[in-house]
C-alpha atoms as a PDB file:
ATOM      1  CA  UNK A   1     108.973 -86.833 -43.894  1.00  0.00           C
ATOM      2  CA  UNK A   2     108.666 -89.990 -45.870  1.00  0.00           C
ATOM      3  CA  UNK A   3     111.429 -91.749 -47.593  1.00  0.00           C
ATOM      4  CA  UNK A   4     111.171 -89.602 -50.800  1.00  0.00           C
ATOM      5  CA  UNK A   5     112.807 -92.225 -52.706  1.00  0.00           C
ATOM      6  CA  UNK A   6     108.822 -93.919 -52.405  1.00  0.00           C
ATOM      7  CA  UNK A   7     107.879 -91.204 -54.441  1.00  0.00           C
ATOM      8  CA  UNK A   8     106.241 -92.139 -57.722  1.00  0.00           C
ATOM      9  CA  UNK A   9     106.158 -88.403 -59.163  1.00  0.00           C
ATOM     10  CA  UNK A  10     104.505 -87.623 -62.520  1.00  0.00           C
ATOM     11  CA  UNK A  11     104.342 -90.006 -64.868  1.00  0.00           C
ATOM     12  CA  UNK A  12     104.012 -88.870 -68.224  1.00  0.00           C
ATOM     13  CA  UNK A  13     102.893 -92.449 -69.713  1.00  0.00           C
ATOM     14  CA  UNK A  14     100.330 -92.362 -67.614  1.00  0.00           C
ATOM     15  CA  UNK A  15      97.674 -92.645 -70.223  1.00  0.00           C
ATOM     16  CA  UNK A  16      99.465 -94.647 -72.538  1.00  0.00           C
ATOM     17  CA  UNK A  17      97.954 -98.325 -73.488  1.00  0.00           C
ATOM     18  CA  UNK A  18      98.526-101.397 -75.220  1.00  0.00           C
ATOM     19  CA  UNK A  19      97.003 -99.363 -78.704  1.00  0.00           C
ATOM     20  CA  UNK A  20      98.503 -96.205 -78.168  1.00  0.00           C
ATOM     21  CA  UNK A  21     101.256 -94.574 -76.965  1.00  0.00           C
ATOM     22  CA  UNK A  22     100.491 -90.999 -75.622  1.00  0.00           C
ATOM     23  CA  UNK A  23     103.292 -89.262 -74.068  1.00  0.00           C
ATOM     24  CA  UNK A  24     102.147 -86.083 -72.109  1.00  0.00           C
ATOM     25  CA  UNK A  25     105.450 -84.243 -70.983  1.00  0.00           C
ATOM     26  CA  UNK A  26     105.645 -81.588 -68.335  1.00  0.00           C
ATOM     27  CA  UNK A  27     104.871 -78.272 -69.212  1.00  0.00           C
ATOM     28  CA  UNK A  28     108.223 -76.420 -71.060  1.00  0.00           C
ATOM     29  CA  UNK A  29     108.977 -73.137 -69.333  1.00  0.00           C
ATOM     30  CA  UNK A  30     110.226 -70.521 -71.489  1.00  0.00           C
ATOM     31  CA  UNK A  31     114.084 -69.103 -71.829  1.00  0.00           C
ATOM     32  CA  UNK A  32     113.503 -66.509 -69.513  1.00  0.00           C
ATOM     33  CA  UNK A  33     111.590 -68.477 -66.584  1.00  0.00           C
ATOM     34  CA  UNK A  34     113.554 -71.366 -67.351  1.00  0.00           C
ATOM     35  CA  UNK A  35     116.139 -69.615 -65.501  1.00  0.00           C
ATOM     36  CA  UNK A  36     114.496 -69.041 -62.750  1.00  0.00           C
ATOM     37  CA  UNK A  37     113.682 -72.824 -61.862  1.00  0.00           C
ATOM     38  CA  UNK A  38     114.563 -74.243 -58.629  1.00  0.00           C
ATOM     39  CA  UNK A  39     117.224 -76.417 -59.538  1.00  0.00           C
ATOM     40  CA  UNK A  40     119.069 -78.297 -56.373  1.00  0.00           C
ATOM     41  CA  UNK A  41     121.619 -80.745 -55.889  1.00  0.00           C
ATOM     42  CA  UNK A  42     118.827 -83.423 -54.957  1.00  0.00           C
ATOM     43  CA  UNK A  43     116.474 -82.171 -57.885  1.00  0.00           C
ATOM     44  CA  UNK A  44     119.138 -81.625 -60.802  1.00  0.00           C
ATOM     45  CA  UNK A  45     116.445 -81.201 -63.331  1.00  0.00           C
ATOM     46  CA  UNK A  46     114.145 -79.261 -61.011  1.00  0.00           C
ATOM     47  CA  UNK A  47     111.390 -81.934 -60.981  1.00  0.00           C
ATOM     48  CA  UNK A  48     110.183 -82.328 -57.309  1.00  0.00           C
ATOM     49  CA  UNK A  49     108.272 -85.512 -57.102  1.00  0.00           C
ATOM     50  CA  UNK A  50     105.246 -86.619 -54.445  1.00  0.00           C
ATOM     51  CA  UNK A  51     102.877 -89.326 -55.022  1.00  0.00           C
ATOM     52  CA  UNK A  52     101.082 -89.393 -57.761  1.00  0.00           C
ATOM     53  CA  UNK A  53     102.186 -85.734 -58.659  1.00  0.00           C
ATOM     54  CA  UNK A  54     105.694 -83.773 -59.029  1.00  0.00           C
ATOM     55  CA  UNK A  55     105.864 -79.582 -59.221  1.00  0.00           C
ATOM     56  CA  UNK A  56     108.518 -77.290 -60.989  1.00  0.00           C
ATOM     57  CA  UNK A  57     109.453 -74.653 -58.612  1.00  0.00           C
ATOM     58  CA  UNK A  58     109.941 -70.663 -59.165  1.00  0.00           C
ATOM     59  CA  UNK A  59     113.748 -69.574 -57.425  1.00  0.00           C
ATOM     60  CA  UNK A  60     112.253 -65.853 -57.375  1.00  0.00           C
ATOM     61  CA  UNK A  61     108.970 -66.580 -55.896  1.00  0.00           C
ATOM     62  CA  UNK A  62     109.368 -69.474 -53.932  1.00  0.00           C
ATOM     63  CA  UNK A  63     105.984 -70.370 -55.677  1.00  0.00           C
ATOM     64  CA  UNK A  64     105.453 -73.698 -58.334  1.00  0.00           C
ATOM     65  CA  UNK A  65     105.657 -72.749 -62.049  1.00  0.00           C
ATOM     66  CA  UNK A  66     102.990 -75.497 -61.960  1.00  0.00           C
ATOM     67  CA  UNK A  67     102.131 -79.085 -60.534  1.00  0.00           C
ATOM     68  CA  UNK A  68     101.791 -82.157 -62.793  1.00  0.00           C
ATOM     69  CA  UNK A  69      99.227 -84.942 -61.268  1.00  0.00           C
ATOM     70  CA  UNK A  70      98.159 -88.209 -62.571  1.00  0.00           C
ATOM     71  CA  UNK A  71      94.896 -89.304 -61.681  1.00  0.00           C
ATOM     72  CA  UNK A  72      93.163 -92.860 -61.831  1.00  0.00           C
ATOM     73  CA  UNK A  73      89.376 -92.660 -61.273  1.00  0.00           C
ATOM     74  CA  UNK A  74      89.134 -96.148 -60.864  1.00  0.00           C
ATOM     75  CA  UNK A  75      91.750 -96.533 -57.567  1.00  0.00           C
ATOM     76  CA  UNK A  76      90.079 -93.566 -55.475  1.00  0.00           C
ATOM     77  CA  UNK A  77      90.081 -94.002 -52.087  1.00  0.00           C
ATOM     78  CA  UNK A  78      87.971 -92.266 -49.195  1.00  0.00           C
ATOM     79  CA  UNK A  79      90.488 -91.977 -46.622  1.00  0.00           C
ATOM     80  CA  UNK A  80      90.045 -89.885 -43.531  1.00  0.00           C
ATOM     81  CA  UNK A  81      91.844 -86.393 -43.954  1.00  0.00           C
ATOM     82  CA  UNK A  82      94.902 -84.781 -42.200  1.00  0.00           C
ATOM     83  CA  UNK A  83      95.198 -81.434 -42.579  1.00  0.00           C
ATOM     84  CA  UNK A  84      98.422 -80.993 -41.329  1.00  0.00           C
ATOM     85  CA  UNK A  85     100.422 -77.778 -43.748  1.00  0.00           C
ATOM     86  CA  UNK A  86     104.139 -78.145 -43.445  1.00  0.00           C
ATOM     87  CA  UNK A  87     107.815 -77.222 -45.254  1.00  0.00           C
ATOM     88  CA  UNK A  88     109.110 -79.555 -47.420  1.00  0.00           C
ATOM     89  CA  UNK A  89     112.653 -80.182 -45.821  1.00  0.00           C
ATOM     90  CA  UNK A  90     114.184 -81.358 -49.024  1.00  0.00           C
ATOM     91  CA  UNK A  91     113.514 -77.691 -50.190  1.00  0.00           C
ATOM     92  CA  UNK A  92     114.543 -75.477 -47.089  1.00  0.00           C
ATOM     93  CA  UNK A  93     114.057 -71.593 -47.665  1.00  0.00           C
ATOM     94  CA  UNK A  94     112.880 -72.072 -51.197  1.00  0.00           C
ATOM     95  CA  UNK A  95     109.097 -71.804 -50.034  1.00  0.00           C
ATOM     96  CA  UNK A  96     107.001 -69.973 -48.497  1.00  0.00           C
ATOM     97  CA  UNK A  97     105.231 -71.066 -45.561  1.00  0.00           C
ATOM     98  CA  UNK A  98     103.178 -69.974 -42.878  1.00  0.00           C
ATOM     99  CA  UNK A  99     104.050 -66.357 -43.057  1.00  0.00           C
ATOM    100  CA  UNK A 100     102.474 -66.110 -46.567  1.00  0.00           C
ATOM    101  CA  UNK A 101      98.963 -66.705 -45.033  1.00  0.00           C
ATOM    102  CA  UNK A 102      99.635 -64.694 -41.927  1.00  0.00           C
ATOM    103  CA  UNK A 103      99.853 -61.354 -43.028  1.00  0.00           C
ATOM    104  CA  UNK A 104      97.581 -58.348 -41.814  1.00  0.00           C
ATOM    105  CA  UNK A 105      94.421 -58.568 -43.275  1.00  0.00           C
ATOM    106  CA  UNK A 106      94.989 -61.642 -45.319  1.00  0.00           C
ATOM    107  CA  UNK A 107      92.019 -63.085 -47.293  1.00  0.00           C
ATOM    108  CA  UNK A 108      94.416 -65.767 -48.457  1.00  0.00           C
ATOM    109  CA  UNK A 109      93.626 -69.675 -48.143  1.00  0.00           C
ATOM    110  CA  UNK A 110      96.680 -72.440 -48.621  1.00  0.00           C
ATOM    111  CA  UNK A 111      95.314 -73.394 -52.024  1.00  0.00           C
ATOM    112  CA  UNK A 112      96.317 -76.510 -53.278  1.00  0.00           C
ATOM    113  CA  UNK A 113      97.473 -76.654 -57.035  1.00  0.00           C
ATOM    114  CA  UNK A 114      97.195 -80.294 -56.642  1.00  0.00           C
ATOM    115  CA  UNK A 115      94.157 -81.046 -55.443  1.00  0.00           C
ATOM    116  CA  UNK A 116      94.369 -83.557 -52.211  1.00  0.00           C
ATOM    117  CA  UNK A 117      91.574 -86.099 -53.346  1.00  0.00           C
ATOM    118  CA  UNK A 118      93.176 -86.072 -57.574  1.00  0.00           C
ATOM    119  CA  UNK A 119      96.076 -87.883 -55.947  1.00  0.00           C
ATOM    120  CA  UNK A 120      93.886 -89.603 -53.068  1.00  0.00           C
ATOM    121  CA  UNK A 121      94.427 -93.362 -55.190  1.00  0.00           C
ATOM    122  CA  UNK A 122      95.948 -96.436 -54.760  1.00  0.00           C
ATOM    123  CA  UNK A 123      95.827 -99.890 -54.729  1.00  0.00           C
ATOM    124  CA  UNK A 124      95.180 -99.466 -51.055  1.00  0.00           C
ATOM    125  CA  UNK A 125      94.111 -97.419 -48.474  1.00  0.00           C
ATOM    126  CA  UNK A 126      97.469 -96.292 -47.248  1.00  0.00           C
ATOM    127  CA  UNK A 127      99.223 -95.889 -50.653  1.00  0.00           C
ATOM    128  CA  UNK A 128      95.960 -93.144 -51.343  1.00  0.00           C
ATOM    129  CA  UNK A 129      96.608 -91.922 -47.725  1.00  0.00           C
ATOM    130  CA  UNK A 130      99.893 -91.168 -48.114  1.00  0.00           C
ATOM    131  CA  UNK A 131      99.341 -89.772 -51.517  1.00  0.00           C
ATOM    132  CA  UNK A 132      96.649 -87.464 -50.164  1.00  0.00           C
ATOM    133  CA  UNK A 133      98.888 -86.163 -46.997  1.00  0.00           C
ATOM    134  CA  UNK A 134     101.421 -85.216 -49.968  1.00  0.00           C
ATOM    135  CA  UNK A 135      99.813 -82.601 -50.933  1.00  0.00           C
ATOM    136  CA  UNK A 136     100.227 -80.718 -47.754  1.00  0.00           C
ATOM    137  CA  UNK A 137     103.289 -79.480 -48.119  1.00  0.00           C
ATOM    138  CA  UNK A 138     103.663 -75.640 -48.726  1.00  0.00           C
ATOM    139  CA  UNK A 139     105.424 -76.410 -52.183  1.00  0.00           C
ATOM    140  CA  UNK A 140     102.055 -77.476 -53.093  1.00  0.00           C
ATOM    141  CA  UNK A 141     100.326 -74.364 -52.118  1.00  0.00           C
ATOM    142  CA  UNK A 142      99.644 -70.995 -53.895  1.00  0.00           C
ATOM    143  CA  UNK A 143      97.983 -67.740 -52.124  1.00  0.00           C
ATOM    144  CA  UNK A 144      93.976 -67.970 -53.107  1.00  0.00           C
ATOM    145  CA  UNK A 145      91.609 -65.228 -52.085  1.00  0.00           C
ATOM    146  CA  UNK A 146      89.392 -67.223 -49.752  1.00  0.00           C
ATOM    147  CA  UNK A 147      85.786 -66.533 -52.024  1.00  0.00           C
ATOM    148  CA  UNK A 148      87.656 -67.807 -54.850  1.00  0.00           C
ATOM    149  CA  UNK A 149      89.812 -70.995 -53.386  1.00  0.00           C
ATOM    150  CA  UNK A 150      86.592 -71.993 -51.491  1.00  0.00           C
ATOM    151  CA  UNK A 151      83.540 -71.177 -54.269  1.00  0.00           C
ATOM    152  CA  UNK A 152      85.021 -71.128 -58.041  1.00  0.00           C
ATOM    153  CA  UNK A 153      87.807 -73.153 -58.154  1.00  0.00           C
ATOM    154  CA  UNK A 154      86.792 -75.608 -55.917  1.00  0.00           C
ATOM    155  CA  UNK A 155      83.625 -76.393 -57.651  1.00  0.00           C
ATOM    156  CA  UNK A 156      85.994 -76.475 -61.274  1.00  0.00           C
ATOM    157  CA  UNK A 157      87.927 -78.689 -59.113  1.00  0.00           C
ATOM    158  CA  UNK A 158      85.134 -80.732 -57.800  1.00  0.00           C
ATOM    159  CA  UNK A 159      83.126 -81.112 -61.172  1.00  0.00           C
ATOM    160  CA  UNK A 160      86.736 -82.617 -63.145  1.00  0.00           C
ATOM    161  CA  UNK A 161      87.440 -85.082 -60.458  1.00  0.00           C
ATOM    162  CA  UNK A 162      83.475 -86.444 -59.161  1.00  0.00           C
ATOM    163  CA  UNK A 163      81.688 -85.569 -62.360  1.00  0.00           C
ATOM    164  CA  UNK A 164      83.891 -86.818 -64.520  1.00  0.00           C
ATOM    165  CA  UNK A 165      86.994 -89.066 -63.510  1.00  0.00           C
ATOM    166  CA  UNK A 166      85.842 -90.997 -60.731  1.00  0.00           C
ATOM    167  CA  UNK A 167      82.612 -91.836 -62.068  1.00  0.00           C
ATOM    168  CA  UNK A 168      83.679 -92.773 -65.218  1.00  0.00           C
ATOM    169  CA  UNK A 169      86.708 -93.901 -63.567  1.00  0.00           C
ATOM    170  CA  UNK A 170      88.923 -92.119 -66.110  1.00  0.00           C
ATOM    171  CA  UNK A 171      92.669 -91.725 -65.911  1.00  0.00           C
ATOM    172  CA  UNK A 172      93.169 -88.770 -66.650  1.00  0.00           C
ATOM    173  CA  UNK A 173      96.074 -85.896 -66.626  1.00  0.00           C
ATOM    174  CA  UNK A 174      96.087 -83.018 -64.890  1.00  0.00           C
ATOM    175  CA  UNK A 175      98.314 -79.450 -65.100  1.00  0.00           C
ATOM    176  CA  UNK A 176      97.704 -76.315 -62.522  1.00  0.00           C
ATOM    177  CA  UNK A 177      99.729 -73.561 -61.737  1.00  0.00           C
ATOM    178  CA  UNK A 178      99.377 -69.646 -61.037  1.00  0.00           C
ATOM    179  CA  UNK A 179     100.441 -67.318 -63.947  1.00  0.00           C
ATOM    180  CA  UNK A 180     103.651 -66.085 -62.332  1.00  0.00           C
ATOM    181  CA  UNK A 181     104.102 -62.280 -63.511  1.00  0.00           C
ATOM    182  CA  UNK A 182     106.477 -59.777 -63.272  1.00  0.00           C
ATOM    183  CA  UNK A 183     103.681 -56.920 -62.713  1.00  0.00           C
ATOM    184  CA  UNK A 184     101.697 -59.039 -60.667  1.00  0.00           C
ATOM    185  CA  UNK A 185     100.549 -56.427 -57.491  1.00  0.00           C
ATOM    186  CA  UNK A 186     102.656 -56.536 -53.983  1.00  0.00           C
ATOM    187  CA  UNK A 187     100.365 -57.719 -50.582  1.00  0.00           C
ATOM    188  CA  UNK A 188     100.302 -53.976 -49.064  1.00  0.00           C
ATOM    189  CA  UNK A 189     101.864 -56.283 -45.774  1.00  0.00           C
ATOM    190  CA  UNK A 190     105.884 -57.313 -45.913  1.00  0.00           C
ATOM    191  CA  UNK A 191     106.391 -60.870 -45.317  1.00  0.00           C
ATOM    192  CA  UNK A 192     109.700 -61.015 -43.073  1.00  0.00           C
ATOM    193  CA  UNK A 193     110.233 -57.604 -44.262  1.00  0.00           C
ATOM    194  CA  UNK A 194     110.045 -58.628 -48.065  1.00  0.00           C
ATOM    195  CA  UNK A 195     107.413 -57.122 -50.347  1.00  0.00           C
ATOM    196  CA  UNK A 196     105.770 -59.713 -52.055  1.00  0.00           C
ATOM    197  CA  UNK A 197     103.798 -60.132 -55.354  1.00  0.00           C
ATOM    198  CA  UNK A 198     100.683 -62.345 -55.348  1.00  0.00           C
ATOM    199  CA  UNK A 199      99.966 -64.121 -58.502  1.00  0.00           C
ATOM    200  CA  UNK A 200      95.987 -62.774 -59.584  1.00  0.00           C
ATOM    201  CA  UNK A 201      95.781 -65.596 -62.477  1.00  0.00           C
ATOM    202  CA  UNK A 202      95.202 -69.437 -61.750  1.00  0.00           C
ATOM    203  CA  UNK A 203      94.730 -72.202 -64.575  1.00  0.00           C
ATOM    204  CA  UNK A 204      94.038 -76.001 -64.806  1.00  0.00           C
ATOM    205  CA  UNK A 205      94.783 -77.829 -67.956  1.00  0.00           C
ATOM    206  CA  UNK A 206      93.340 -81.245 -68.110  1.00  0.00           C
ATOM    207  CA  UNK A 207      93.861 -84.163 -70.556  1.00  0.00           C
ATOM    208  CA  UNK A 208      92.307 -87.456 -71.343  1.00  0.00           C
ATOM    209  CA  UNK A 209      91.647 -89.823 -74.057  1.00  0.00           C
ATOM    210  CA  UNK A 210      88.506 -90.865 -75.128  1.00  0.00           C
ATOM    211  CA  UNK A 211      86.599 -94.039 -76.769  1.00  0.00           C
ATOM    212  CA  UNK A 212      88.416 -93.673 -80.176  1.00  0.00           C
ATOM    213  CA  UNK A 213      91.727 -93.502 -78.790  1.00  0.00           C
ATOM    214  CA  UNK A 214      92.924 -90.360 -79.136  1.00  0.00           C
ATOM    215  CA  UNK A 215      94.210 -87.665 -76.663  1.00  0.00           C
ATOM    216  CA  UNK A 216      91.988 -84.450 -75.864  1.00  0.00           C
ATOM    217  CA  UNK A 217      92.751 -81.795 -73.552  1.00  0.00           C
ATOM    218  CA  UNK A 218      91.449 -78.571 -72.166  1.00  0.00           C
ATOM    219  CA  UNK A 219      92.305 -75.603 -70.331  1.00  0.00           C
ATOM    220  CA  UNK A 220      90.658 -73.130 -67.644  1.00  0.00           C
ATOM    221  CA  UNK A 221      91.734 -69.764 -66.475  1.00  0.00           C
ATOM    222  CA  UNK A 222      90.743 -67.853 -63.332  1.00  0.00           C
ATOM    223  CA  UNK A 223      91.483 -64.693 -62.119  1.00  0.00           C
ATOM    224  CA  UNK A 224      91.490 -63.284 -58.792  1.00  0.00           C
ATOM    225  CA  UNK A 225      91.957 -59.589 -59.527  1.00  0.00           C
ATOM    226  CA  UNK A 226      88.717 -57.885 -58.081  1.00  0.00           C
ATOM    227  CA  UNK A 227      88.484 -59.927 -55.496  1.00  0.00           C
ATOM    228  CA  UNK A 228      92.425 -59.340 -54.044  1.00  0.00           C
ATOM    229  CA  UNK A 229      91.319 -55.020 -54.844  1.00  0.00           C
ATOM    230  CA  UNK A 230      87.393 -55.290 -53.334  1.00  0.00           C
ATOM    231  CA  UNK A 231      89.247 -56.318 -49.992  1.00  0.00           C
ATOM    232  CA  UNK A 232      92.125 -54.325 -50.334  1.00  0.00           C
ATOM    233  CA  UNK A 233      94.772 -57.339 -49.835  1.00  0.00           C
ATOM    234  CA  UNK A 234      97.413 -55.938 -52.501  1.00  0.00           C
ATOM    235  CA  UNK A 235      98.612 -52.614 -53.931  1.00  0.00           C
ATOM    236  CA  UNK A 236      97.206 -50.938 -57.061  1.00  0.00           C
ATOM    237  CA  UNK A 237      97.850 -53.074 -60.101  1.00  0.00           C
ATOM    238  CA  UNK A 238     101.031 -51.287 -62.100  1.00  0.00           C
ATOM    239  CA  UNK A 239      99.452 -50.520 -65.514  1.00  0.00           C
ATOM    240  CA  UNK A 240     100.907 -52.553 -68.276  1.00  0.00           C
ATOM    241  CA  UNK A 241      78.045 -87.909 -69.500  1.00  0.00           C
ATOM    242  CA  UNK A 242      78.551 -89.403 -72.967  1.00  0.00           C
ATOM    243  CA  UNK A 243      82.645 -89.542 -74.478  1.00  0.00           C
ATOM    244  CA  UNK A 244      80.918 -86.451 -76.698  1.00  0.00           C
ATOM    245  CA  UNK A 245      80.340 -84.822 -73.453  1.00  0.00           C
ATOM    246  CA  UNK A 246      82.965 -85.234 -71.169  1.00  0.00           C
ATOM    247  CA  UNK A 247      83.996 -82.373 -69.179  1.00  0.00           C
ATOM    248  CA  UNK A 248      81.932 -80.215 -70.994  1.00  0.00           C
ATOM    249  CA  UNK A 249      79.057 -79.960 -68.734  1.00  0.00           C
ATOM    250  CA  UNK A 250      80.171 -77.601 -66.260  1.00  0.00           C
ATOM    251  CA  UNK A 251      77.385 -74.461 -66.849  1.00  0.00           C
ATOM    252  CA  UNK A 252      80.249 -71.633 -66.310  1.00  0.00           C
ATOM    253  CA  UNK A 253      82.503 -73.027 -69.282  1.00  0.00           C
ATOM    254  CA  UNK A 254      82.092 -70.812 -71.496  1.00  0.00           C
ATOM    255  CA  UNK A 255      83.613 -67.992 -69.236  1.00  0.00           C
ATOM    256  CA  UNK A 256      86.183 -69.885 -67.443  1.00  0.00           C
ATOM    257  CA  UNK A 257      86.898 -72.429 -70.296  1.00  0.00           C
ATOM    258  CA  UNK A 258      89.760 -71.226 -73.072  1.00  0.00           C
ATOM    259  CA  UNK A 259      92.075 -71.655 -75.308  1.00  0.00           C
ATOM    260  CA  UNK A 260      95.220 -73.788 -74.416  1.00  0.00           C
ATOM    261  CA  UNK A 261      97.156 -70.973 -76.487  1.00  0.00           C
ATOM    262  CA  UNK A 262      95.947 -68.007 -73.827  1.00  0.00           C
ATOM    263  CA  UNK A 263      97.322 -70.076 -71.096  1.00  0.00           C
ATOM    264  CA  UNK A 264     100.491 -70.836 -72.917  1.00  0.00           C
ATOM    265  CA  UNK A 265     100.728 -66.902 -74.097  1.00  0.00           C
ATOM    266  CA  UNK A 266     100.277 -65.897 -70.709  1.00  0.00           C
ATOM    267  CA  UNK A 267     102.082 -68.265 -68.430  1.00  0.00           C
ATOM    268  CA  UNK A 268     104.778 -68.595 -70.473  1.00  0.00           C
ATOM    269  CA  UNK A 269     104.583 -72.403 -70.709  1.00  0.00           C
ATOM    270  CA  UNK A 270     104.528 -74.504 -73.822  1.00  0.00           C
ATOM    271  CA  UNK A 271     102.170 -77.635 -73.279  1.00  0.00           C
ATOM    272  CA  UNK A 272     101.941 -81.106 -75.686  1.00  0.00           C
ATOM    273  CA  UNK A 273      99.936 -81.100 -78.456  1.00  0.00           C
ATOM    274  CA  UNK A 274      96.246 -82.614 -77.939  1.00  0.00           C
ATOM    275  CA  UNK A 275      92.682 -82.717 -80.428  1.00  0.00           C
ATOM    276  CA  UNK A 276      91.270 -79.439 -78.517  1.00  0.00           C
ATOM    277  CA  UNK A 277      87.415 -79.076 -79.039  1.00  0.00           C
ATOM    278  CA  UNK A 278      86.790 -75.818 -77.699  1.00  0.00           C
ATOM    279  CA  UNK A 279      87.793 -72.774 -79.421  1.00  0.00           C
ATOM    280  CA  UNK A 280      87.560 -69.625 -77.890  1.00  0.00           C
ATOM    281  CA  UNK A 281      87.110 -66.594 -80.568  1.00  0.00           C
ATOM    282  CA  UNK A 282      86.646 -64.095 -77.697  1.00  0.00           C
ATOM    283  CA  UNK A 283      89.563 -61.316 -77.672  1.00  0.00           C
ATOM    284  CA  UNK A 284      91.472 -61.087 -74.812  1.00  0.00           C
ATOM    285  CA  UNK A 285      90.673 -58.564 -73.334  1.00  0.00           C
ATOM    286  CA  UNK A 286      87.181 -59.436 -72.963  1.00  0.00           C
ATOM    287  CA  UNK A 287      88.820 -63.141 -72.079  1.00  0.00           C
ATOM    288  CA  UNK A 288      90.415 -61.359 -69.072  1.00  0.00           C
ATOM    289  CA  UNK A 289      87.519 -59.546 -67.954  1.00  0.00           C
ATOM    290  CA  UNK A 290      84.916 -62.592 -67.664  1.00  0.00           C
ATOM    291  CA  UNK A 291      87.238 -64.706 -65.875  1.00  0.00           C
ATOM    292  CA  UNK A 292      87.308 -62.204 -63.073  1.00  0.00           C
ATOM    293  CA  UNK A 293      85.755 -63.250 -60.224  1.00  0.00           C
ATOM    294  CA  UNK A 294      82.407 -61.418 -58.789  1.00  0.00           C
ATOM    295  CA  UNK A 295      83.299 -59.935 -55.159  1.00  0.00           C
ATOM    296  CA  UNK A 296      79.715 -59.671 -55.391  1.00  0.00           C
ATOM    297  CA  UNK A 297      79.131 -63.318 -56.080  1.00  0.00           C
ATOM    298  CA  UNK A 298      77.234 -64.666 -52.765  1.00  0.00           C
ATOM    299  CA  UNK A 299      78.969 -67.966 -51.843  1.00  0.00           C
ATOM    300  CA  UNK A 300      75.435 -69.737 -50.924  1.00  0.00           C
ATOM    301  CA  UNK A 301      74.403 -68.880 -54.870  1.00  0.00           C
ATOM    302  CA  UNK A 302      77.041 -70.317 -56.438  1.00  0.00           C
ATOM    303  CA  UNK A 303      75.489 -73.712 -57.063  1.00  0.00           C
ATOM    304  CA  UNK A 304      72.753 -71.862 -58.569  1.00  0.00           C
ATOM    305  CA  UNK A 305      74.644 -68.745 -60.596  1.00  0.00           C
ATOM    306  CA  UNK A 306      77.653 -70.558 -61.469  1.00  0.00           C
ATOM    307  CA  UNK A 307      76.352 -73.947 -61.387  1.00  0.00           C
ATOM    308  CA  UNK A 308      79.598 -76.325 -62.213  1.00  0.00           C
ATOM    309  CA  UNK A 309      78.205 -78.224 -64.543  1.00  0.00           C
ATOM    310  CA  UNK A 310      79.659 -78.268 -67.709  1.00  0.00           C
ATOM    311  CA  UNK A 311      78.201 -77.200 -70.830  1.00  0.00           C
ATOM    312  CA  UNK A 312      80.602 -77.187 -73.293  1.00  0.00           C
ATOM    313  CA  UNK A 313      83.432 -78.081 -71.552  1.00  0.00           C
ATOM    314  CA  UNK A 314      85.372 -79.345 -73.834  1.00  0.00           C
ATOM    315  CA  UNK A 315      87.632 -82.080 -72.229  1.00  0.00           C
END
């Protein structure tokens, strides 16, 4: 493992300047998951730092609360990639690994919360290498149904990074995490003899500033349920281009686009303050039902159904 003292971590200045000061803090978790951060001799306040990104681990899960990633359009890289999934040592058994994704009848990809290219910049080649090989540690992964880690997300993940920040060569600020829940539904296969609970909700918070100075932000939430059911992965749920436009063209924003307030309501998390464009009147439940992803969706349509472009979007 590299030296981690070379690791830059979060930096939440990032999109501070000369004529204004934002400061974008990590996420707050509330009283009850606060206590259930990873905390470690090494990591005192439970900040793990890579490059360019740092997480906030879950002790009960051995899953992040969420990842924190800066990301400078202007300093991406194309650097040749290494997919090479491994344990962070500094963390020892407080992760999952391999054994997550190996389970009978697993659907599950190693999905990154931080996205490898967001952190694949530099001021040279190697610094964006060794950024981008960062993110392939299993602290840095979260268990994604396969149709929704390679189709949906990816293209939300896709449209915020090409579409947007390295074309405009934005810095920009980026938040991800799974909603960690304590009724989330067991895989119906032990891991090393422990049940587990897969987390069925994944969102992406993103924020920026524009021409006038000031700091926007907006939030995404996607849900896995139907899909993790349809293939019968987990148990039975227990019952309980212009600055106007930017990152609002992806076509599917209105259903996977909401409220910062849902995400903070249902992950628990309490995120800065920001000028928020979209507002989502829809109730909840009808929130939670639209962001469920279509088993039925064909993978070769999704261009075409979902389309990733963003209307609306409001970052």
């Amino acid at each position: 493992m590299e030296n981690d003292n070379l690791y830059n971590g979060f930096d939440p200045l990032f999109l501070a300047s000369e004529e204004t000061e934002h400061f974008i803090n990590m996420p707050a978790l509330s009283t009850l998951k606060l206590g259930d951060k990873l905390i470690t001799d090494t990591f005192e306040s439970g900040v793990i730092p890579y490059f360019n990104y740092s997480l906030i681990l879950s002790k009960s899960r051995k899953l992040a609360y969420f990842t924190a990633s800066n990301i400078d359009g202007s300093l991406f890289k194309k650097v040749p990639r290494k997919d090479s999934w491994r344990l962070d040592p500094r963390l020892k058994g407080a992760q999952w690994g391999y054994e997550l994704y190996s389970t009978d009848n697993s659907k599950f990809d190693r999905g990154h919360l931080t996205k490898r290219e967001d952190v694949q910049w530099g001021e040279t080649v190697g610094l964006a290498f060794k950024a981008a090989d960062s993110t392939f540690y299993y602290s840095n992964s979260v268990p994604q149904h396969k149709d929704l880690n390679r189709d949906v997300w990816r293209s939300l993940e896709d449209y915020i990074l090409h579409a947007e920040t390295t074309k405009c060569k934005l810095r920009i600020t980026v938040f991800t995490g799974p909603v960690l829940l304590e009724n989330d539904p067991y895989l119906r296969s032990p891991v090393n003899g422990e049940s587990v609970r897969v987390p069925t909700f994944f969102w992406k918070i993103v924020y920026f500033v524009k021409d006038d100075g000031q700091l926007y932000r907006v939030g995404f939430l996607m849900s896995q349920i139907s899909l993790l059911q349809n293939d019968e992965v987990v148990e039975e749920l227990e019952s309980d281009n212009s600055q106007e436009a930017l990152f609002l063209e992806f076509k599917q924003a209105g259903t996977y686009q909401v409220n910062i307030s849902t995400i903070e309501e249902l992950a628990e998390l309490s995120f800065e303050s920001a000028i928020e464009p979209f507002k989502d009147i829809r109730p909840k439940e009808l929130i939670f039902k639209e962001i469920d992803i279509d088993p039925d969706l064909e993978s070769d349509s999704l261009e075409q159904t979902l389309g990733f472009r963003i209307d609306n979007i409001c970052l």
